[in-house]
PDB file of N, CA and C in Angstrom:
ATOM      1  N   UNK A   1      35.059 -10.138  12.923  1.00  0.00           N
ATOM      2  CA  UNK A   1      33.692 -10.628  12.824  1.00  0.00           C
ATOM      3  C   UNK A   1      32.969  -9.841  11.713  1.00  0.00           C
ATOM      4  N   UNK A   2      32.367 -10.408  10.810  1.00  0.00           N
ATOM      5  CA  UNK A   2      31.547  -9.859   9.381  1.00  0.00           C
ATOM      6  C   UNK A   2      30.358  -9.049   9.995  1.00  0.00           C
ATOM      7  N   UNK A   3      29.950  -8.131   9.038  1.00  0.00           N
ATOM      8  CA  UNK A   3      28.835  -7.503   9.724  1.00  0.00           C
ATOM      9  C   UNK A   3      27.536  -7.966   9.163  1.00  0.00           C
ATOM     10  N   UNK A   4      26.913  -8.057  10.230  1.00  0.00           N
ATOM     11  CA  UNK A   4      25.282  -8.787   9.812  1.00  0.00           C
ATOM     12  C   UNK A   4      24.414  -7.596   8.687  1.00  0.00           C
ATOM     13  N   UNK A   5      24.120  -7.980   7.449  1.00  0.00           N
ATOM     14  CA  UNK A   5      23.611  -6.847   6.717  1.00  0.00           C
ATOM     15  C   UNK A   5      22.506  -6.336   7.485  1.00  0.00           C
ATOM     16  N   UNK A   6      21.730  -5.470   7.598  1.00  0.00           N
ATOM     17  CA  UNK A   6      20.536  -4.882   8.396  1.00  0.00           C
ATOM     18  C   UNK A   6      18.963  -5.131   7.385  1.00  0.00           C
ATOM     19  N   UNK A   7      19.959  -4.970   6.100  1.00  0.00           N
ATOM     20  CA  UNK A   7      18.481  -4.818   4.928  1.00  0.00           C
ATOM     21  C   UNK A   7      18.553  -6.194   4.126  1.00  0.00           C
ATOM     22  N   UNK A   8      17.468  -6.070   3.782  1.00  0.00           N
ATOM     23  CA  UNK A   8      17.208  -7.546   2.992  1.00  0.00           C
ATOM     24  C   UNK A   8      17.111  -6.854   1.181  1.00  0.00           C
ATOM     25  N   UNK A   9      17.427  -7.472   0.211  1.00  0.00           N
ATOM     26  CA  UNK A   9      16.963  -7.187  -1.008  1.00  0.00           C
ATOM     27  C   UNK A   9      15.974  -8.217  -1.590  1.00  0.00           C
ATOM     28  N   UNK A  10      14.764  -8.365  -2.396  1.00  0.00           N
ATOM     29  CA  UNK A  10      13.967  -9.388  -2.544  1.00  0.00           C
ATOM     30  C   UNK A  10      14.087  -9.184  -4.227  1.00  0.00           C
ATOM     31  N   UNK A  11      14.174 -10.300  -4.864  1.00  0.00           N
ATOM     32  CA  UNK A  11      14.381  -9.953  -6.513  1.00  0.00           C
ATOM     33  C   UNK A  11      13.086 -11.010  -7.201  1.00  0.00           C
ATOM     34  N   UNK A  12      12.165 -10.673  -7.935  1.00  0.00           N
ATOM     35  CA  UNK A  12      10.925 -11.404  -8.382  1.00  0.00           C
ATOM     36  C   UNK A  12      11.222 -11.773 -10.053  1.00  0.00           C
ATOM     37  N   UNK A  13      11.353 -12.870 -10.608  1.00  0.00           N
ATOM     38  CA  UNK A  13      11.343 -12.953 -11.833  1.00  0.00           C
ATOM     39  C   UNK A  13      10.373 -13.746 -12.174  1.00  0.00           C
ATOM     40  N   UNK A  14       8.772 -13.194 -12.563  1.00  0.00           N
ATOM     41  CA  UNK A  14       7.669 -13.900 -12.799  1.00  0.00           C
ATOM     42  C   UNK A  14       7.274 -13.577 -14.374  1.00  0.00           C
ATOM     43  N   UNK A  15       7.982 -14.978 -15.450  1.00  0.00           N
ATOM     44  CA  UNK A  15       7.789 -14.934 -16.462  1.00  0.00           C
ATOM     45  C   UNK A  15       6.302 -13.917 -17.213  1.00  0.00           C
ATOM     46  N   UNK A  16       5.305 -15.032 -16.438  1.00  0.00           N
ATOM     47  CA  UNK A  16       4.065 -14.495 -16.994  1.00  0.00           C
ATOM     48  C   UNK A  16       3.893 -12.738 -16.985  1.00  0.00           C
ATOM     49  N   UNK A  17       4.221 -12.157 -15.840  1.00  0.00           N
ATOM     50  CA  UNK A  17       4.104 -11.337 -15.851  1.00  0.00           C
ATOM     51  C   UNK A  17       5.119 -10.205 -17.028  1.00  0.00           C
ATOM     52  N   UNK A  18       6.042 -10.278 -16.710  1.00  0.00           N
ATOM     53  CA  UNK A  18       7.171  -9.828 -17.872  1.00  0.00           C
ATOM     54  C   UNK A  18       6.677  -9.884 -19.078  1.00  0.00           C
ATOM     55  N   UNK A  19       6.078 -10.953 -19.869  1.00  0.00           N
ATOM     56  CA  UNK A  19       5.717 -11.206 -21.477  1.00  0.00           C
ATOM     57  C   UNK A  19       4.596 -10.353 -21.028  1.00  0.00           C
ATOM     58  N   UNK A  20       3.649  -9.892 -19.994  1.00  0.00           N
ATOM     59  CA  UNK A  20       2.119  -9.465 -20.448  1.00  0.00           C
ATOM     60  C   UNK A  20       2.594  -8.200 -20.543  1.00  0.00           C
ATOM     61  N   UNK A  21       3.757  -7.373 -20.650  1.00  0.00           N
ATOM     62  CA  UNK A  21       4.106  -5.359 -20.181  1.00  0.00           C
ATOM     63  C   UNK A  21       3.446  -5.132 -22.051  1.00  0.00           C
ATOM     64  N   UNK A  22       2.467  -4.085 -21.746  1.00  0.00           N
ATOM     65  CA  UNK A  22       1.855  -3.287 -22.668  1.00  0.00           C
ATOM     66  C   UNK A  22       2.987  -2.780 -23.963  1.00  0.00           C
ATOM     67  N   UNK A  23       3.011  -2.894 -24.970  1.00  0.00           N
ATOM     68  CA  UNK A  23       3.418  -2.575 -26.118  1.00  0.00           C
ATOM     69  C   UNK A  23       4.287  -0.465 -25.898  1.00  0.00           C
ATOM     70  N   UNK A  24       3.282  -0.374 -25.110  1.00  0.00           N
ATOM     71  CA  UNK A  24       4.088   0.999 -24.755  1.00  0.00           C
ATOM     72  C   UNK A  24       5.169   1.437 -23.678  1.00  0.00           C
ATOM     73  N   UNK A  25       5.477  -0.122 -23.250  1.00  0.00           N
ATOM     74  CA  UNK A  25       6.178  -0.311 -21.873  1.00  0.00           C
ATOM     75  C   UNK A  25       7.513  -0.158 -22.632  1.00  0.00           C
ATOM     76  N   UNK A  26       8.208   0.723 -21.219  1.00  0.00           N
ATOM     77  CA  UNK A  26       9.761   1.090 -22.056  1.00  0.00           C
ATOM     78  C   UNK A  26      10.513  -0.377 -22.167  1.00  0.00           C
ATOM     79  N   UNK A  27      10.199  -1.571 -21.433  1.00  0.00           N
ATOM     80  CA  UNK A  27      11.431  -2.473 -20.825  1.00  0.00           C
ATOM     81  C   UNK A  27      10.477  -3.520 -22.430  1.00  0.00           C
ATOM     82  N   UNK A  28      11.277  -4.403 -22.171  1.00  0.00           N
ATOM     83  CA  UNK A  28      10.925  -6.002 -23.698  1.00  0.00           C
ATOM     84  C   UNK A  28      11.981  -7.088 -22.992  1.00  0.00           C
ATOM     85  N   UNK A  29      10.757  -7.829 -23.654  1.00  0.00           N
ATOM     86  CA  UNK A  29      10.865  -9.494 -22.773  1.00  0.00           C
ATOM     87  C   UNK A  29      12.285  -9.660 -22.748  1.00  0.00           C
ATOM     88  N   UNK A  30      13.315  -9.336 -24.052  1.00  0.00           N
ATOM     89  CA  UNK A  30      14.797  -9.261 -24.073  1.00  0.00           C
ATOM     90  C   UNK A  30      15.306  -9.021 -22.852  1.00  0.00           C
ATOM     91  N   UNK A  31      15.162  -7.763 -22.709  1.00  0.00           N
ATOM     92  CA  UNK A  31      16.230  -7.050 -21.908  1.00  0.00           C
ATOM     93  C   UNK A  31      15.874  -7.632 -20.468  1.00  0.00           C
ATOM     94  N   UNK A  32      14.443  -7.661 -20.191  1.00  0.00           N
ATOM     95  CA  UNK A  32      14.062  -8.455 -18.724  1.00  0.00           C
ATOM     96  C   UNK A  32      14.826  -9.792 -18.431  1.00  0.00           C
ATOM     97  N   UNK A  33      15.103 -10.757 -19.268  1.00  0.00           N
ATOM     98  CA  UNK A  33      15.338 -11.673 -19.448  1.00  0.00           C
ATOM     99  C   UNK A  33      16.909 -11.902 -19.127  1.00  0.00           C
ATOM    100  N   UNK A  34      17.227 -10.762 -20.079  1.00  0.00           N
ATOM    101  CA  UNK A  34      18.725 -10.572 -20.099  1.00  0.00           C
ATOM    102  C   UNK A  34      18.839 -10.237 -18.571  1.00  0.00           C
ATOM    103  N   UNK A  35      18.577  -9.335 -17.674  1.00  0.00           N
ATOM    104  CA  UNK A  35      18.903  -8.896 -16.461  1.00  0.00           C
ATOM    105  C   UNK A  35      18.957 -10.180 -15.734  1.00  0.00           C
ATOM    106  N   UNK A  36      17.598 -10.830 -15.569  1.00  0.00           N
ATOM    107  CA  UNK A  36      17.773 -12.323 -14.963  1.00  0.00           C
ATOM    108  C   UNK A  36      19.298 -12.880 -15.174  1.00  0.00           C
ATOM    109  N   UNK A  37      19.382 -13.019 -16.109  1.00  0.00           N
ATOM    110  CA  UNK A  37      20.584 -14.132 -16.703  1.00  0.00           C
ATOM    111  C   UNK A  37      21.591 -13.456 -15.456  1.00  0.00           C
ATOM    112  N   UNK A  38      21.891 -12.214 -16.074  1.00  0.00           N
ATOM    113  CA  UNK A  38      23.079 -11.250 -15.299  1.00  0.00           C
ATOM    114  C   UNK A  38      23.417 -11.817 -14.121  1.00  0.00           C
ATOM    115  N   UNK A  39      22.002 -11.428 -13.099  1.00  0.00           N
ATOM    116  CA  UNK A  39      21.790 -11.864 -12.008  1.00  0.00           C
ATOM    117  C   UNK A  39      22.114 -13.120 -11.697  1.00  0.00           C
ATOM    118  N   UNK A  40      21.886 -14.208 -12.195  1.00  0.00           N
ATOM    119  CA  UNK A  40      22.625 -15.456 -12.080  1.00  0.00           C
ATOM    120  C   UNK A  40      23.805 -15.510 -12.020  1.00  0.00           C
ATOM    121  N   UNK A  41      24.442 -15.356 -13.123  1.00  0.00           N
ATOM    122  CA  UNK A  41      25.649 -15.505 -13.311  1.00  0.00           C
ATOM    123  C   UNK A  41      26.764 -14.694 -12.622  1.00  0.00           C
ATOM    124  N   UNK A  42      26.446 -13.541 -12.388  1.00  0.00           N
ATOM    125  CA  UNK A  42      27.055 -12.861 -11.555  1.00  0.00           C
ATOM    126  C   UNK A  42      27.062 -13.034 -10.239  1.00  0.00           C
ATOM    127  N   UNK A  43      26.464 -14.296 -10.023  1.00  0.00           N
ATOM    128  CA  UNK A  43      26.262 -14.738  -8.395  1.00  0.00           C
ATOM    129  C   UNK A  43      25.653 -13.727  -7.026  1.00  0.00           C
ATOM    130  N   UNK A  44      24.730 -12.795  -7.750  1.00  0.00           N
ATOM    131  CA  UNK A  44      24.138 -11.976  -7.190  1.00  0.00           C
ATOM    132  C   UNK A  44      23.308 -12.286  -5.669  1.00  0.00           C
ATOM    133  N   UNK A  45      22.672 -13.540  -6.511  1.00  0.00           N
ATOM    134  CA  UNK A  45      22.186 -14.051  -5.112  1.00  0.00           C
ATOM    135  C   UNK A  45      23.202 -15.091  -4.116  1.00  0.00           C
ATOM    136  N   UNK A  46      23.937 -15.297  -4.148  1.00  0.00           N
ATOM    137  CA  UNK A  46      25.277 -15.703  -2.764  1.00  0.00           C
ATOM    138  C   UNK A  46      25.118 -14.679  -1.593  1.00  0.00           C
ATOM    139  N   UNK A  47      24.588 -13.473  -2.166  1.00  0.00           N
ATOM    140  CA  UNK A  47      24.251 -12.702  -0.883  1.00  0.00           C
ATOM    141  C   UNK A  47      23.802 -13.083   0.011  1.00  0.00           C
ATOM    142  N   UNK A  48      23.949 -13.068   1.518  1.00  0.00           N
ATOM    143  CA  UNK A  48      22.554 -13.726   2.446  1.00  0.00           C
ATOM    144  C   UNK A  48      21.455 -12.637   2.249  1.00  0.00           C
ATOM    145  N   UNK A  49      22.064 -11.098   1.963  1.00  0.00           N
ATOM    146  CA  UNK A  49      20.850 -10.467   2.168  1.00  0.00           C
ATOM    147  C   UNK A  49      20.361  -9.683   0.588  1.00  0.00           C
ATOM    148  N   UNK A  50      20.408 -10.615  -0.261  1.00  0.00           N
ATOM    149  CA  UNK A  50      19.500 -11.355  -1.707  1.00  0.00           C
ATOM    150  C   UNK A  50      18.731 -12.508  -1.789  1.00  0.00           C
ATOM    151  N   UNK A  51      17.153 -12.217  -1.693  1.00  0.00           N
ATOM    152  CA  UNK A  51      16.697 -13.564  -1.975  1.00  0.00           C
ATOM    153  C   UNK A  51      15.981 -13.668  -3.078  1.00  0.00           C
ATOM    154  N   UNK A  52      15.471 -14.684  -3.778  1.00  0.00           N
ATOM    155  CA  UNK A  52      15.106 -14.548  -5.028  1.00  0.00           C
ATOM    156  C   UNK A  52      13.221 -15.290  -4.240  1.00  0.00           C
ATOM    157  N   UNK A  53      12.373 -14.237  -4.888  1.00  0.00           N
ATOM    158  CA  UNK A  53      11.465 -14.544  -4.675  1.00  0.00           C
ATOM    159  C   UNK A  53      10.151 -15.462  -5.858  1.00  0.00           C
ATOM    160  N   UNK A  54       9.576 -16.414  -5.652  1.00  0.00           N
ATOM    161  CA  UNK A  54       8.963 -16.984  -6.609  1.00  0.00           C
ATOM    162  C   UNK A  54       7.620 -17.086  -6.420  1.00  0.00           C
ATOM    163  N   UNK A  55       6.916 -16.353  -7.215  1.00  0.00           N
ATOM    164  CA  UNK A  55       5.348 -16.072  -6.992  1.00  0.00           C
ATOM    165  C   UNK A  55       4.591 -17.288  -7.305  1.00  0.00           C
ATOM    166  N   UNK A  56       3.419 -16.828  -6.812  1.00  0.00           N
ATOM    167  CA  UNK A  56       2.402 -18.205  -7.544  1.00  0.00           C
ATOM    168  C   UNK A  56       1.404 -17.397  -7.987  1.00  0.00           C
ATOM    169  N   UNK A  57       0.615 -17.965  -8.550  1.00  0.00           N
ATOM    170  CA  UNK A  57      -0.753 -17.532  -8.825  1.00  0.00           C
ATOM    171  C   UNK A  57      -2.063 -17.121  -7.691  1.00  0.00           C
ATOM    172  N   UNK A  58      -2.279 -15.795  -7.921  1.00  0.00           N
ATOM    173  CA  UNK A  58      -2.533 -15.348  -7.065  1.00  0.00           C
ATOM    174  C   UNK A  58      -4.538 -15.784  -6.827  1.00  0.00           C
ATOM    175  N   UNK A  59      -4.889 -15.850  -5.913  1.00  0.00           N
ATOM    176  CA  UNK A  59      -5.558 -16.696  -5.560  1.00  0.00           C
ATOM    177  C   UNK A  59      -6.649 -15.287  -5.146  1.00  0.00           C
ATOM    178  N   UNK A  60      -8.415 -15.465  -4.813  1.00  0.00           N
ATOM    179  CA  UNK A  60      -9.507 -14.476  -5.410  1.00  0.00           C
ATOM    180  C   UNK A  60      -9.127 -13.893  -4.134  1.00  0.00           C
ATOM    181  N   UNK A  61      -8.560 -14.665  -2.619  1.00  0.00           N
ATOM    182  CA  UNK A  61      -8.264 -14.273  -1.759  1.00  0.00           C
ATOM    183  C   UNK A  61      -7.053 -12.786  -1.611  1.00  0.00           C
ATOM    184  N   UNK A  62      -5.921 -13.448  -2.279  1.00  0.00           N
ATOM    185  CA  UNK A  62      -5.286 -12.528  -2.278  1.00  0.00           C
ATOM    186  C   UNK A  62      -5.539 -11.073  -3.142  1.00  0.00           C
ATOM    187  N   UNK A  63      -6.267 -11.553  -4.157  1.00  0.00           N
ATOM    188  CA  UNK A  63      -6.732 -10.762  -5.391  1.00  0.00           C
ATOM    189  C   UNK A  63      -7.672  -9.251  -4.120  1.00  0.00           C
ATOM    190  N   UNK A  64      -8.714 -10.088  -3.734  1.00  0.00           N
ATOM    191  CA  UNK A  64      -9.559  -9.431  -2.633  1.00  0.00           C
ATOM    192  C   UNK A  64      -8.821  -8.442  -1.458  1.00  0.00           C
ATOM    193  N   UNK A  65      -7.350  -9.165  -1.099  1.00  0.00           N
ATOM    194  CA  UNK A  65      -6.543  -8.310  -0.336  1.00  0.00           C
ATOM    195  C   UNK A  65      -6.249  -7.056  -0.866  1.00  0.00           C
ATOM    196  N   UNK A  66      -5.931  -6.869  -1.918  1.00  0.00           N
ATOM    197  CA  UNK A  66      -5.141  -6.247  -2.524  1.00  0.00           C
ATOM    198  C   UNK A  66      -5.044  -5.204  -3.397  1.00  0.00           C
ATOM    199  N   UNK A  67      -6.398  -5.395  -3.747  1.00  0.00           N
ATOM    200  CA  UNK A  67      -6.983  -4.560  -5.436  1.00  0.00           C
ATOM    201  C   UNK A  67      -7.881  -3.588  -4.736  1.00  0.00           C
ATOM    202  N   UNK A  68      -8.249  -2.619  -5.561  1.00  0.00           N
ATOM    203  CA  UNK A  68      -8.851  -1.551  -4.988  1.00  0.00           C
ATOM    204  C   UNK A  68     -10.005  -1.770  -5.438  1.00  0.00           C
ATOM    205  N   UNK A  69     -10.964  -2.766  -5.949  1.00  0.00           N
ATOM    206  CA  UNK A  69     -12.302  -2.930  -6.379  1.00  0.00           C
ATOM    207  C   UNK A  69     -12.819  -4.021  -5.602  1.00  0.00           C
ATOM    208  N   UNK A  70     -12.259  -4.028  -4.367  1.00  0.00           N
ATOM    209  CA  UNK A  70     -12.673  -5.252  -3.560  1.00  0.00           C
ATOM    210  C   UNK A  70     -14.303  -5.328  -3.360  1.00  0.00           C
ATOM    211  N   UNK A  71     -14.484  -4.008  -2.909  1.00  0.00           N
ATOM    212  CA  UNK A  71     -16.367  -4.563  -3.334  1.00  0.00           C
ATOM    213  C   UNK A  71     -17.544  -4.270  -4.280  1.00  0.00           C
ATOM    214  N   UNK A  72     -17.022  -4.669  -5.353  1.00  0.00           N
ATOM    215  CA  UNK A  72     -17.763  -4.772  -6.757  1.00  0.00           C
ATOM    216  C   UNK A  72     -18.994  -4.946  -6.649  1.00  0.00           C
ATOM    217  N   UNK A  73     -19.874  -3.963  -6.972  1.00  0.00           N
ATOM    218  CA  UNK A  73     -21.520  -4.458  -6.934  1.00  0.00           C
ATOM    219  C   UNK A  73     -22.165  -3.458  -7.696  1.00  0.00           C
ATOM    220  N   UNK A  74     -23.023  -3.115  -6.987  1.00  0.00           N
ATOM    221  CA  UNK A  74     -24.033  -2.039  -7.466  1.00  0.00           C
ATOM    222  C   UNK A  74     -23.795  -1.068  -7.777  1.00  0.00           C
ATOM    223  N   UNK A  75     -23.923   0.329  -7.756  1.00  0.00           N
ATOM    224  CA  UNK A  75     -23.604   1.380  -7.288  1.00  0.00           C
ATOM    225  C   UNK A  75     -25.589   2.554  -7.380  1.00  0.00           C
ATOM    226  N   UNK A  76     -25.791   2.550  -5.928  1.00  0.00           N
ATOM    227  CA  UNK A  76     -27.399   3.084  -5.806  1.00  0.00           C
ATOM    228  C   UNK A  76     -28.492   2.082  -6.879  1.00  0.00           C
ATOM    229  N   UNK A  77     -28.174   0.672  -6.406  1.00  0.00           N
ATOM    230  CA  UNK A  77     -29.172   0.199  -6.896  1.00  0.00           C
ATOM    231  C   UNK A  77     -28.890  -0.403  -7.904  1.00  0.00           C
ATOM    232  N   UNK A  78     -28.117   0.530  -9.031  1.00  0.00           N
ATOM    233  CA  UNK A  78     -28.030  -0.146 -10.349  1.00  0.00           C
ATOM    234  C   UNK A  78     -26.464  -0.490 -10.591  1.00  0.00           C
ATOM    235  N   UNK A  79     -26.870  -1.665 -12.056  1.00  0.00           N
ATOM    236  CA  UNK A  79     -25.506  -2.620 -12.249  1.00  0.00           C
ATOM    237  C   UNK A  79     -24.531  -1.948 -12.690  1.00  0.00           C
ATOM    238  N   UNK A  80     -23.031  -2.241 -11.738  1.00  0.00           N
ATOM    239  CA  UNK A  80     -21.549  -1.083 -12.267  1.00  0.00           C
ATOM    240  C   UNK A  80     -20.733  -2.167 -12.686  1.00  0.00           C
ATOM    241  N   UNK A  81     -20.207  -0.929 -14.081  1.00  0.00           N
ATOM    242  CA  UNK A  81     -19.172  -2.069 -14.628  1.00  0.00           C
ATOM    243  C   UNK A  81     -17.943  -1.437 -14.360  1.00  0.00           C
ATOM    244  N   UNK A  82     -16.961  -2.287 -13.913  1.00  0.00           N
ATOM    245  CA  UNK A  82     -15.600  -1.641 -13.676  1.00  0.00           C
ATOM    246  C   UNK A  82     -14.607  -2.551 -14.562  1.00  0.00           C
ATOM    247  N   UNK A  83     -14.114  -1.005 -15.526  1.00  0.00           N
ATOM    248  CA  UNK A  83     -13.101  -1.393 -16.283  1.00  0.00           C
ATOM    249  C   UNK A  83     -12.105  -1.634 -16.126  1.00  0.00           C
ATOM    250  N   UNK A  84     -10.653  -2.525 -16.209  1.00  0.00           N
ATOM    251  CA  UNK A  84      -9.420  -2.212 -15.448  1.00  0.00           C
ATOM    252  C   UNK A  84      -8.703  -2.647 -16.843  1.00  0.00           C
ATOM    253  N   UNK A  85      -7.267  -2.196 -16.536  1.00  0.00           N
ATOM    254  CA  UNK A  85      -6.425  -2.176 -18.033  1.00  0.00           C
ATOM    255  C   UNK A  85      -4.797  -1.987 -16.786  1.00  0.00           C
ATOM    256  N   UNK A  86      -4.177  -3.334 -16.881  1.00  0.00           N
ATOM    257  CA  UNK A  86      -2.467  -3.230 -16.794  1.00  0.00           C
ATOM    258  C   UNK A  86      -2.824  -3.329 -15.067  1.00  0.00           C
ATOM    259  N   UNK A  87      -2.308  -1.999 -14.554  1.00  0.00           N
ATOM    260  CA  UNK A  87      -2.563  -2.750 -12.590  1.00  0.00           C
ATOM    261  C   UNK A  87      -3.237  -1.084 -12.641  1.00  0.00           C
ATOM    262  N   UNK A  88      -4.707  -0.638 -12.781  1.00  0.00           N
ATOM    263  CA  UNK A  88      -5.682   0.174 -12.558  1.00  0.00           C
ATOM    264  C   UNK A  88      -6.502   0.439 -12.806  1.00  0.00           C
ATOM    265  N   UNK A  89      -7.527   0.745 -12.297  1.00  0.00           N
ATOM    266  CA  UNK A  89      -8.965   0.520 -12.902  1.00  0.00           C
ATOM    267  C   UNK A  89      -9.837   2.121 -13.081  1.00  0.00           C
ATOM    268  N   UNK A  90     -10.435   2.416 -14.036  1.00  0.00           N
ATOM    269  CA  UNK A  90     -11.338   3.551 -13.618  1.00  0.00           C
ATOM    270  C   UNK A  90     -12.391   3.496 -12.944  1.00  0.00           C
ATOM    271  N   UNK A  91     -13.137   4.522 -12.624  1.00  0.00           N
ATOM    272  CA  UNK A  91     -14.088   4.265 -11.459  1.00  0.00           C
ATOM    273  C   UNK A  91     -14.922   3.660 -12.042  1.00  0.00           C
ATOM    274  N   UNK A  92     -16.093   2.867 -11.482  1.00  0.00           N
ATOM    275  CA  UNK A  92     -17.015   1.885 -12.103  1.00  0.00           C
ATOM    276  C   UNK A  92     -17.878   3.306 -12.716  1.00  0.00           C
ATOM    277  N   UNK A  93     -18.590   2.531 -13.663  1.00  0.00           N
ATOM    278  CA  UNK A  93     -19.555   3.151 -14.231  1.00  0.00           C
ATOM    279  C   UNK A  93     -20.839   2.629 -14.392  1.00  0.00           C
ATOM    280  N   UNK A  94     -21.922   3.044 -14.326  1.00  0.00           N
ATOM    281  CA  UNK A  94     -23.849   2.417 -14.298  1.00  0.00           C
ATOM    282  C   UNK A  94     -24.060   3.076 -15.933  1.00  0.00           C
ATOM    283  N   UNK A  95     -23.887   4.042 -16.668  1.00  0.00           N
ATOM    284  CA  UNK A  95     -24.225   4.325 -17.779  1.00  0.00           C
ATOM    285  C   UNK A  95     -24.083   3.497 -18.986  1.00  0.00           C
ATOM    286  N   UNK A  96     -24.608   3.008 -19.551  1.00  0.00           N
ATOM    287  CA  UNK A  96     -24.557   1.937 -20.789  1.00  0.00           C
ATOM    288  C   UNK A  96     -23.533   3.176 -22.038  1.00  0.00           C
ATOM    289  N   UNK A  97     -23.893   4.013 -22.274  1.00  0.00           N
ATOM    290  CA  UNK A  97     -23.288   4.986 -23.376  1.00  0.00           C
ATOM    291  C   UNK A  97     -21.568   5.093 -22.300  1.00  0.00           C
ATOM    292  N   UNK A  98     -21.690   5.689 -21.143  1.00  0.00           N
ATOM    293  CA  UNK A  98     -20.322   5.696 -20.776  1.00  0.00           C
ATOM    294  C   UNK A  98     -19.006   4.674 -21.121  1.00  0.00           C
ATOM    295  N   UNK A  99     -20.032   3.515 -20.473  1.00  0.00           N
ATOM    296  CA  UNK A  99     -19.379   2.142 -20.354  1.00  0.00           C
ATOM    297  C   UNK A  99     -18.895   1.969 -22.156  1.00  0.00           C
ATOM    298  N   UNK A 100     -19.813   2.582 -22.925  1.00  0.00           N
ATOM    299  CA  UNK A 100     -19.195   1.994 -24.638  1.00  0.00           C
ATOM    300  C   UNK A 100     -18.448   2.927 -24.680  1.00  0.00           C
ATOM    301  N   UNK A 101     -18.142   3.832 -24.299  1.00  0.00           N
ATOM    302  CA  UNK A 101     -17.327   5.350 -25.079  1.00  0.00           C
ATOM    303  C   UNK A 101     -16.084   5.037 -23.720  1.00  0.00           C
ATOM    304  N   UNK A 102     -15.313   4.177 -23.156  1.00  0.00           N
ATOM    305  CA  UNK A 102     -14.237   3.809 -22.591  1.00  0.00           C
ATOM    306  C   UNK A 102     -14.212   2.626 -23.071  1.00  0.00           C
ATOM    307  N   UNK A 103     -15.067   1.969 -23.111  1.00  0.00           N
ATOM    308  CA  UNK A 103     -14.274   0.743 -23.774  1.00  0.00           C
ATOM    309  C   UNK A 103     -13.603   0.818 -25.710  1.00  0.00           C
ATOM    310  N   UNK A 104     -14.449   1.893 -26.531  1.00  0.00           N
ATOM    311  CA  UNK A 104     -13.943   2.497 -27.343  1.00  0.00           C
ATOM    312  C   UNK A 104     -12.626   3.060 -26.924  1.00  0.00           C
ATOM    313  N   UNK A 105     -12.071   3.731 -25.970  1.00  0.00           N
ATOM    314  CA  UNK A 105     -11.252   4.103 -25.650  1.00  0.00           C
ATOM    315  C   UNK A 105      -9.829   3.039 -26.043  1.00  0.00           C
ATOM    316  N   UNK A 106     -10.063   2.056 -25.172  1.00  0.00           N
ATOM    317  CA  UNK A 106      -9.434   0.888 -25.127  1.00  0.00           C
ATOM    318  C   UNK A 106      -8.549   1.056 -23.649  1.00  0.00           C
TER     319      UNK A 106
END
């Protein structure tokens, strides 16, 4: 009798995301691409415990689950802007000079 695997592996290949990795990101659309292929062809997923997972577009709901700026507003009254760049954000800021000298930043 085969043994029932215990663990699951989950594998995500979400184009959009892959083409957006920052210019300083070690991995390129190539090589991501290339791994996919691998994975196919090598019949990786025949596994029962490989599944290939397929995202959608993530919705303000899930966005709201998930992100650490879930409640965006004020901060003592006055208007905060929160910058975010790749998957993190710095803390909001109320200063008009702050807010230009990070976005100078880039």
């Amino acid at each position: 009798m085969p043994l029932k695997p215990q663990k699951r592996t989950g594998l995500i290949f979400f184009p959009a995301f892959d083409w957006a990795i920052s210019p300083c990101h070690p991995e390129r659309e190539e090589r991501l691409l290339y791994t996919q292929d691998q994975v196919f062809e090598e019949g990786l997923l025949d596994f029962d415990n490989i599944r290939e997972y397929k995202p959608g577009i993530a919705t303000a709901e899930d966005i709201n689950r998930a992100h650490i700026c879930v409640e965006m507003g004020t901060i003592r009254g006055r208007a905060a802007a929160y910058v975010c760049s790749g998957f993190s954000c710095k803390r909001p800021v109320t200063d008009p000079k702050e807010l230009a000298a990070i976005l100078e930043q880039g």
